[in-house]
PDB file of N, CA and C in Angstrom:
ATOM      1  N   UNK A   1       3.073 -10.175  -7.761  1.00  0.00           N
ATOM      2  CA  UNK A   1       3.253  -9.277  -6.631  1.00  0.00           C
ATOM      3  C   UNK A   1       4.723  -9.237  -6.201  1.00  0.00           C
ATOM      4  N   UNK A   2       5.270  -9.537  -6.978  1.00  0.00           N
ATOM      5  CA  UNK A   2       6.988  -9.560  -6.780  1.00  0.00           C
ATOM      6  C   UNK A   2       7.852  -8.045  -6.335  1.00  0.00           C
ATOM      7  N   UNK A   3       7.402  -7.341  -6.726  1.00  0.00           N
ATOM      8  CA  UNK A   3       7.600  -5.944  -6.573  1.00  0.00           C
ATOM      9  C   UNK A   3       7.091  -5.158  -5.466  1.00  0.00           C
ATOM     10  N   UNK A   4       5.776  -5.761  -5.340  1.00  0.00           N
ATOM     11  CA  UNK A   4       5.240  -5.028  -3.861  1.00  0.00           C
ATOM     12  C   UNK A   4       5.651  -4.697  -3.003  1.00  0.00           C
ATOM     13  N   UNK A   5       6.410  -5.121  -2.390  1.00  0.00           N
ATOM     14  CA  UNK A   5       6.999  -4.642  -1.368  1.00  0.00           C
ATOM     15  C   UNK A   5       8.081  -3.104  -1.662  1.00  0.00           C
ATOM     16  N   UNK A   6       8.982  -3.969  -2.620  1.00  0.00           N
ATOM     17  CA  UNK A   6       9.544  -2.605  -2.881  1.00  0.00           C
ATOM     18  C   UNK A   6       9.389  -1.492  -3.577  1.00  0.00           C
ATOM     19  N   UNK A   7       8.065  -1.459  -4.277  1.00  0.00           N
ATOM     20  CA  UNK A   7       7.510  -0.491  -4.560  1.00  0.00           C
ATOM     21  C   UNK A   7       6.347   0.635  -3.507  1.00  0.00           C
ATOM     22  N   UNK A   8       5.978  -0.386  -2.359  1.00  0.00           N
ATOM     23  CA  UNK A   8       5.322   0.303  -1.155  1.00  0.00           C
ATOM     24  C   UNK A   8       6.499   0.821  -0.544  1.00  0.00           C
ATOM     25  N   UNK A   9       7.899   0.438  -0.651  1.00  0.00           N
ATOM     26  CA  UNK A   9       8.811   1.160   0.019  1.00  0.00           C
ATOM     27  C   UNK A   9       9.376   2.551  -0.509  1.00  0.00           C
ATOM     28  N   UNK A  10       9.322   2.323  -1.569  1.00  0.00           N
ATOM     29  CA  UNK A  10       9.201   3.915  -2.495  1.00  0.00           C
ATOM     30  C   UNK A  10       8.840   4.606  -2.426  1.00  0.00           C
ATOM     31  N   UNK A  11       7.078   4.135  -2.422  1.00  0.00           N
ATOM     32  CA  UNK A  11       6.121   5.298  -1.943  1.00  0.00           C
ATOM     33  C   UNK A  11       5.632   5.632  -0.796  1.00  0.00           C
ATOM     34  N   UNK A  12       6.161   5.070   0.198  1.00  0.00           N
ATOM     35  CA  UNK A  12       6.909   5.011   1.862  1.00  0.00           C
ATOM     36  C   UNK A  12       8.048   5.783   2.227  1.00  0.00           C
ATOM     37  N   UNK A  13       8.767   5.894   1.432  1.00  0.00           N
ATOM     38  CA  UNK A  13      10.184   6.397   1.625  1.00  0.00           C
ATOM     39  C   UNK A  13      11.077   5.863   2.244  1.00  0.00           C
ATOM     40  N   UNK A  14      10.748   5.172   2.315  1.00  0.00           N
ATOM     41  CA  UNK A  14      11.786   3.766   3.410  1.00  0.00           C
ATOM     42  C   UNK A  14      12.587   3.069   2.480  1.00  0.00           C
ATOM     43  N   UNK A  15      13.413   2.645   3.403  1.00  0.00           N
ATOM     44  CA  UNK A  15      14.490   1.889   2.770  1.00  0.00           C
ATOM     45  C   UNK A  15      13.662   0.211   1.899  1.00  0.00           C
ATOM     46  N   UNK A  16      13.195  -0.062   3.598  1.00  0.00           N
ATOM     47  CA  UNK A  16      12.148  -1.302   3.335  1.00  0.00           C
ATOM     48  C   UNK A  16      11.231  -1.295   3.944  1.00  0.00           C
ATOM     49  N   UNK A  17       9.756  -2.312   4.174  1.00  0.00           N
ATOM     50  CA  UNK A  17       8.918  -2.188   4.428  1.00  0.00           C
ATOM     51  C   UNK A  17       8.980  -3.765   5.264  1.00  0.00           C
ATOM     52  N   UNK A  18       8.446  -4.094   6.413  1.00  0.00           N
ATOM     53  CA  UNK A  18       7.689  -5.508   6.646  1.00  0.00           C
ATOM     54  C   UNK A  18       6.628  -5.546   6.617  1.00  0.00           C
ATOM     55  N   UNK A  19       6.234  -7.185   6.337  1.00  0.00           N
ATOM     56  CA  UNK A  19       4.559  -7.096   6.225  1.00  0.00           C
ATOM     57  C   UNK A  19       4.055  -6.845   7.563  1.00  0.00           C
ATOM     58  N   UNK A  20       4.475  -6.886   8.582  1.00  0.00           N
ATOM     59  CA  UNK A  20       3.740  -6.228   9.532  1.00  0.00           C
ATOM     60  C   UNK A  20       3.787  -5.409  10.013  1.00  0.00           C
ATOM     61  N   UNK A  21       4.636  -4.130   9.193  1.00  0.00           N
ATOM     62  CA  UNK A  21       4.597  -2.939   9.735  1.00  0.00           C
ATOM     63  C   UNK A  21       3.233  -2.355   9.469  1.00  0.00           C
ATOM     64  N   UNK A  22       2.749  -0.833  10.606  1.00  0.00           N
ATOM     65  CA  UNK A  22       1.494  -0.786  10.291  1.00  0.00           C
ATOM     66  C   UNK A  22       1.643   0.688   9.754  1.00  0.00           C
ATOM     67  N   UNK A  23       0.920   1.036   8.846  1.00  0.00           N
ATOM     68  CA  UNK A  23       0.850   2.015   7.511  1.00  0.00           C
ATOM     69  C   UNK A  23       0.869   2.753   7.956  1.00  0.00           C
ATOM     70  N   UNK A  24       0.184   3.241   9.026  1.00  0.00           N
ATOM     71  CA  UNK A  24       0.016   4.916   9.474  1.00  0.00           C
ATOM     72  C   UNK A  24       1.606   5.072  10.435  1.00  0.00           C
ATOM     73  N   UNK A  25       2.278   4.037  10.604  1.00  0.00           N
ATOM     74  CA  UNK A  25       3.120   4.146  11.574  1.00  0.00           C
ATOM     75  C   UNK A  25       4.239   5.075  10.671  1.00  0.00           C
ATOM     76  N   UNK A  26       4.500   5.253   8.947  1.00  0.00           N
ATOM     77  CA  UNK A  26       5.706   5.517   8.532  1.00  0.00           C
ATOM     78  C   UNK A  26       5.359   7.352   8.447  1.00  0.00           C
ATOM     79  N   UNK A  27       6.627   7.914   8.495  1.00  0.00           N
ATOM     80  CA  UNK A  27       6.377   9.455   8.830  1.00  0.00           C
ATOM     81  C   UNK A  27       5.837  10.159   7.400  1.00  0.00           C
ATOM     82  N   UNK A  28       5.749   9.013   6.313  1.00  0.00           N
ATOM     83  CA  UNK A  28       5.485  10.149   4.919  1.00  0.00           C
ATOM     84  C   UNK A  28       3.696   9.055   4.596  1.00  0.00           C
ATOM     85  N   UNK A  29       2.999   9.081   5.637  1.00  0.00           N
ATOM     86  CA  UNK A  29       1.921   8.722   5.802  1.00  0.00           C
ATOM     87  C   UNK A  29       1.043   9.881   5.747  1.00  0.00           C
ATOM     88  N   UNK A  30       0.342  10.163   4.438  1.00  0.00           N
ATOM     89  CA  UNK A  30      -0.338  10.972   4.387  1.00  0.00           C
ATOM     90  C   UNK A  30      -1.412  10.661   3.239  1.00  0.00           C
ATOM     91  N   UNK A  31      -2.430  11.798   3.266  1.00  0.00           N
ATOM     92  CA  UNK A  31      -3.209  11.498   1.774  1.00  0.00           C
ATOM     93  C   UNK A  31      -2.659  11.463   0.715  1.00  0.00           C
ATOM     94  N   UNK A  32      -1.651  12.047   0.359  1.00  0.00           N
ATOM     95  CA  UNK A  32      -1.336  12.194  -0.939  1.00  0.00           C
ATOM     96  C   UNK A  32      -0.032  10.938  -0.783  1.00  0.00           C
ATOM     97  N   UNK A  33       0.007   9.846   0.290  1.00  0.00           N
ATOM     98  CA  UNK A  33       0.863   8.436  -0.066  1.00  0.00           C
ATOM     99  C   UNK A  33      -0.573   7.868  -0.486  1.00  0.00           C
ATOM    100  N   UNK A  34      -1.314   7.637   0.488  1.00  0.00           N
ATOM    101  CA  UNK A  34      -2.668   7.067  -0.292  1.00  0.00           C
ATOM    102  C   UNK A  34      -3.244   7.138  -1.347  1.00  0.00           C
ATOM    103  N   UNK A  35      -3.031   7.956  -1.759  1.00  0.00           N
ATOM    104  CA  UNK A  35      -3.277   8.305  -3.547  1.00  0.00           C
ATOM    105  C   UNK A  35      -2.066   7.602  -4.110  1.00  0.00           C
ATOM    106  N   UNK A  36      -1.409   7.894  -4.197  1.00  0.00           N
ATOM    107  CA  UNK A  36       0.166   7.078  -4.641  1.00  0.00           C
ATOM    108  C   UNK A  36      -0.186   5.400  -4.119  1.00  0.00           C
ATOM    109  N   UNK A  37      -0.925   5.060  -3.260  1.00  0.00           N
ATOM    110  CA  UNK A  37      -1.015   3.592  -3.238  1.00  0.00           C
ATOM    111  C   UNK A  37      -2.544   3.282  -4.336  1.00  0.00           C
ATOM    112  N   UNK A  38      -3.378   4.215  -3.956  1.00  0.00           N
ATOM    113  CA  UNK A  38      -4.747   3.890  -5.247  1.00  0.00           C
ATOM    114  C   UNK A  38      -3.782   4.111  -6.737  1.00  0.00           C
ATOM    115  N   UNK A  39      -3.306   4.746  -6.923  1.00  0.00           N
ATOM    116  CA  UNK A  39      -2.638   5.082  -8.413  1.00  0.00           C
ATOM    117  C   UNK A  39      -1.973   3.798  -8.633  1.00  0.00           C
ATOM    118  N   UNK A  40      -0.989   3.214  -8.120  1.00  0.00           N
ATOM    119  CA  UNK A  40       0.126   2.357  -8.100  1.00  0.00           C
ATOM    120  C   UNK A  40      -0.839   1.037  -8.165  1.00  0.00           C
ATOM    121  N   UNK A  41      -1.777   0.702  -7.215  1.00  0.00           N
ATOM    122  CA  UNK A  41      -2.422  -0.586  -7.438  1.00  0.00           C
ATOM    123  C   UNK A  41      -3.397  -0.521  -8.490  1.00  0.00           C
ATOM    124  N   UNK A  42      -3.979   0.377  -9.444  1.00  0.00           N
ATOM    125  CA  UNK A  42      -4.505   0.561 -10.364  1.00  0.00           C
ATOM    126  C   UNK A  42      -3.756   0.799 -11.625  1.00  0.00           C
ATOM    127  N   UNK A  43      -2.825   0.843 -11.823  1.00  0.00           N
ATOM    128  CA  UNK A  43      -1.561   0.762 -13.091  1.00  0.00           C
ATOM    129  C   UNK A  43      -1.392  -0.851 -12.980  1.00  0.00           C
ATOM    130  N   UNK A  44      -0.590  -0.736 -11.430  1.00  0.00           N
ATOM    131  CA  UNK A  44       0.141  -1.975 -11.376  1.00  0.00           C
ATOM    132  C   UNK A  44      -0.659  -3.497 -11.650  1.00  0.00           C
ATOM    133  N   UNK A  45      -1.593  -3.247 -10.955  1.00  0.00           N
ATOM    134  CA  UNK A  45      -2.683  -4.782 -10.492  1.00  0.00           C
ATOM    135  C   UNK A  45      -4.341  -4.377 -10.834  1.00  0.00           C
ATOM    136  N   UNK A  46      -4.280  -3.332 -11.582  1.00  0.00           N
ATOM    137  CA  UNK A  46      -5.693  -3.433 -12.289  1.00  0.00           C
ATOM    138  C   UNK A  46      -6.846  -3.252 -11.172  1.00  0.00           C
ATOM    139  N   UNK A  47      -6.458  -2.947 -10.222  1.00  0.00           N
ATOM    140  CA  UNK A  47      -7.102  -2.560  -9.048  1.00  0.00           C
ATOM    141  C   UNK A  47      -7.510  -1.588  -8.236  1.00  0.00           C
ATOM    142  N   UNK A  48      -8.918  -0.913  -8.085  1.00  0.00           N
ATOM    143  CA  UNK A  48      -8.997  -0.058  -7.844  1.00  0.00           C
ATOM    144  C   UNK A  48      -9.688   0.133  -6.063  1.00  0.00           C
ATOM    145  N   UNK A  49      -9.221   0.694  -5.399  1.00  0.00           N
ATOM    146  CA  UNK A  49      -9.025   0.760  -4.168  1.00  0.00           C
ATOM    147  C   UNK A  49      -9.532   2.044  -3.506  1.00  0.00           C
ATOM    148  N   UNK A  50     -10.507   2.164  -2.351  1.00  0.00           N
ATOM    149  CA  UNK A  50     -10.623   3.826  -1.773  1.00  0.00           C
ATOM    150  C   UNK A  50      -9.449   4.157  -0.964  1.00  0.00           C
ATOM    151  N   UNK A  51      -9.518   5.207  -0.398  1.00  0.00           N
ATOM    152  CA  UNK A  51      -8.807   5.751   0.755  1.00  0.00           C
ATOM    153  C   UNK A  51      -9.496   4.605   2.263  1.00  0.00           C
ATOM    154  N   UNK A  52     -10.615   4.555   1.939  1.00  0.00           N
ATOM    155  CA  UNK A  52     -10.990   3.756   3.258  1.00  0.00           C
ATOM    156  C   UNK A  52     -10.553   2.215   3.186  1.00  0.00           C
ATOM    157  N   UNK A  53     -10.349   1.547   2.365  1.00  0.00           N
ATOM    158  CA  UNK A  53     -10.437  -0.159   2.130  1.00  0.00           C
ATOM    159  C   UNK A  53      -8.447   0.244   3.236  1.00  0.00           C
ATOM    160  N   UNK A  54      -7.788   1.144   1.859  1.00  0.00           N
ATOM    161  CA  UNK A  54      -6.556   1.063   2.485  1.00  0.00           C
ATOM    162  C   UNK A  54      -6.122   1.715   4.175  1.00  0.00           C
ATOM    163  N   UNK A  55      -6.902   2.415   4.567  1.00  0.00           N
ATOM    164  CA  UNK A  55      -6.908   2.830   5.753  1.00  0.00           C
ATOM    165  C   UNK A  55      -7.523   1.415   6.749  1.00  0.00           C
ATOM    166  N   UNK A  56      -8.506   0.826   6.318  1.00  0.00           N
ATOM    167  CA  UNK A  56      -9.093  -0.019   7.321  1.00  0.00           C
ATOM    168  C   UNK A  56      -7.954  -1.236   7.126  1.00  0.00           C
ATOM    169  N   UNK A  57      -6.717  -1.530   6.069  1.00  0.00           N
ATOM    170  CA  UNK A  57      -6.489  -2.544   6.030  1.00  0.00           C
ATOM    171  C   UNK A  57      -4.496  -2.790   6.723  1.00  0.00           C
ATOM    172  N   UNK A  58      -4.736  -1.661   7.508  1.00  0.00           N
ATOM    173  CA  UNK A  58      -3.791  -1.298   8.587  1.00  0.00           C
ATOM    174  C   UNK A  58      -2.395  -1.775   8.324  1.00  0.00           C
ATOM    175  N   UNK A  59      -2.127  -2.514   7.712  1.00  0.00           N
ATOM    176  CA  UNK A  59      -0.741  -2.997   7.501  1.00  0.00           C
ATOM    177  C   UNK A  59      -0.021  -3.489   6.439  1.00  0.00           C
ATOM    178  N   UNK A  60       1.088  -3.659   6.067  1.00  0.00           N
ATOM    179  CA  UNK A  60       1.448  -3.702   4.648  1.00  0.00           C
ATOM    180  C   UNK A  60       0.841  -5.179   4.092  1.00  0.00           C
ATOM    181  N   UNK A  61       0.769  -6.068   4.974  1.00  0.00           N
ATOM    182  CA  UNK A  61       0.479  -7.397   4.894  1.00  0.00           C
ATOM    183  C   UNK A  61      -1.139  -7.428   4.835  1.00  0.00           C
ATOM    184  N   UNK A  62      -1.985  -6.278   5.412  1.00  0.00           N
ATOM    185  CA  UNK A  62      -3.314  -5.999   5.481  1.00  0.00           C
ATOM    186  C   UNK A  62      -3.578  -5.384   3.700  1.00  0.00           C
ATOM    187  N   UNK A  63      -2.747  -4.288   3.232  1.00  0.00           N
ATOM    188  CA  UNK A  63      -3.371  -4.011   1.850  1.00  0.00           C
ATOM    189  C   UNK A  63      -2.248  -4.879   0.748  1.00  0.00           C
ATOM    190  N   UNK A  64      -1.630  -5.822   1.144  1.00  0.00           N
ATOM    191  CA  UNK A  64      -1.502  -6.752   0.216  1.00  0.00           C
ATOM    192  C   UNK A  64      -2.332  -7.868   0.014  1.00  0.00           C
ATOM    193  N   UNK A  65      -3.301  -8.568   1.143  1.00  0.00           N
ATOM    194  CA  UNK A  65      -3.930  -9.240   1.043  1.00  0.00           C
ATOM    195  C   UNK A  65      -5.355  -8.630   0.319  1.00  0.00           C
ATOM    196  N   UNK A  66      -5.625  -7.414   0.730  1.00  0.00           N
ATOM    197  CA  UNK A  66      -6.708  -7.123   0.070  1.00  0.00           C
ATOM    198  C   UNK A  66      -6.438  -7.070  -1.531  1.00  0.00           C
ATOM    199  N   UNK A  67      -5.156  -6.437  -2.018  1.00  0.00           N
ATOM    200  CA  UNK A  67      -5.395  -6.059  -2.946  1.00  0.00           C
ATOM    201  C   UNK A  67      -5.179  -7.568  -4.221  1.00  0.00           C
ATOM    202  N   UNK A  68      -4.548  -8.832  -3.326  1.00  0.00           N
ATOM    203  CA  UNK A  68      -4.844 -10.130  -4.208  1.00  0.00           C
ATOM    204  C   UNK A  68      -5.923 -10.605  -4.087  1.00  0.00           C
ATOM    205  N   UNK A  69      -7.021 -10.182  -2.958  1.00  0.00           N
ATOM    206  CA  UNK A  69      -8.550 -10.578  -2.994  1.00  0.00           C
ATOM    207  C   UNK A  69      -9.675  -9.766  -4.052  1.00  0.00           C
ATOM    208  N   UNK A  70      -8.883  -8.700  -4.501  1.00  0.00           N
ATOM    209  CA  UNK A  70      -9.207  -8.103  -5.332  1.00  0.00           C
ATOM    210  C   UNK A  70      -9.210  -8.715  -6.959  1.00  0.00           C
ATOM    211  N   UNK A  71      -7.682  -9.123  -7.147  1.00  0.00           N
ATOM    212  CA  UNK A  71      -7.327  -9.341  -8.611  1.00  0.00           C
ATOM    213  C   UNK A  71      -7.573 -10.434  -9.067  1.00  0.00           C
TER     214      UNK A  71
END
């Protein structure tokens, strides 16, 4: 998970991300970043994720933990 972060910042558009920033808070928060986070954790970490797991898991530190409870 070495990359995580700065790859959620990519598809964030941000410079950087903290783990406790909360997801809906960044302005390029939309469905089609959420797809870009199901795509990205399913290449990246073999993990496949809804729109809801990542919506309910509110923060960057919220769908990183899910997605190592996953793998």
């Amino acid at each position: 998970m070495e990359n995580f972060i700065s790859s959620i910042s990519e598809i964030l558009e941000v410079e950087s991300v903290e783990l406790s920033d909360e997801l809906d808070s960044f302005e390029a928060w939309d469905s089609l970043t959420v797809l870009s986070i199901i795509a990205f954790c399913d290449s990246e970490y073999g993990v496949a994720l809804s729109a809801e797991e990542i919506d309910d898991s509110g923060t960057v530190l919220g769908l990183k933990e899910l997605i190592q409870g996953k793998s």
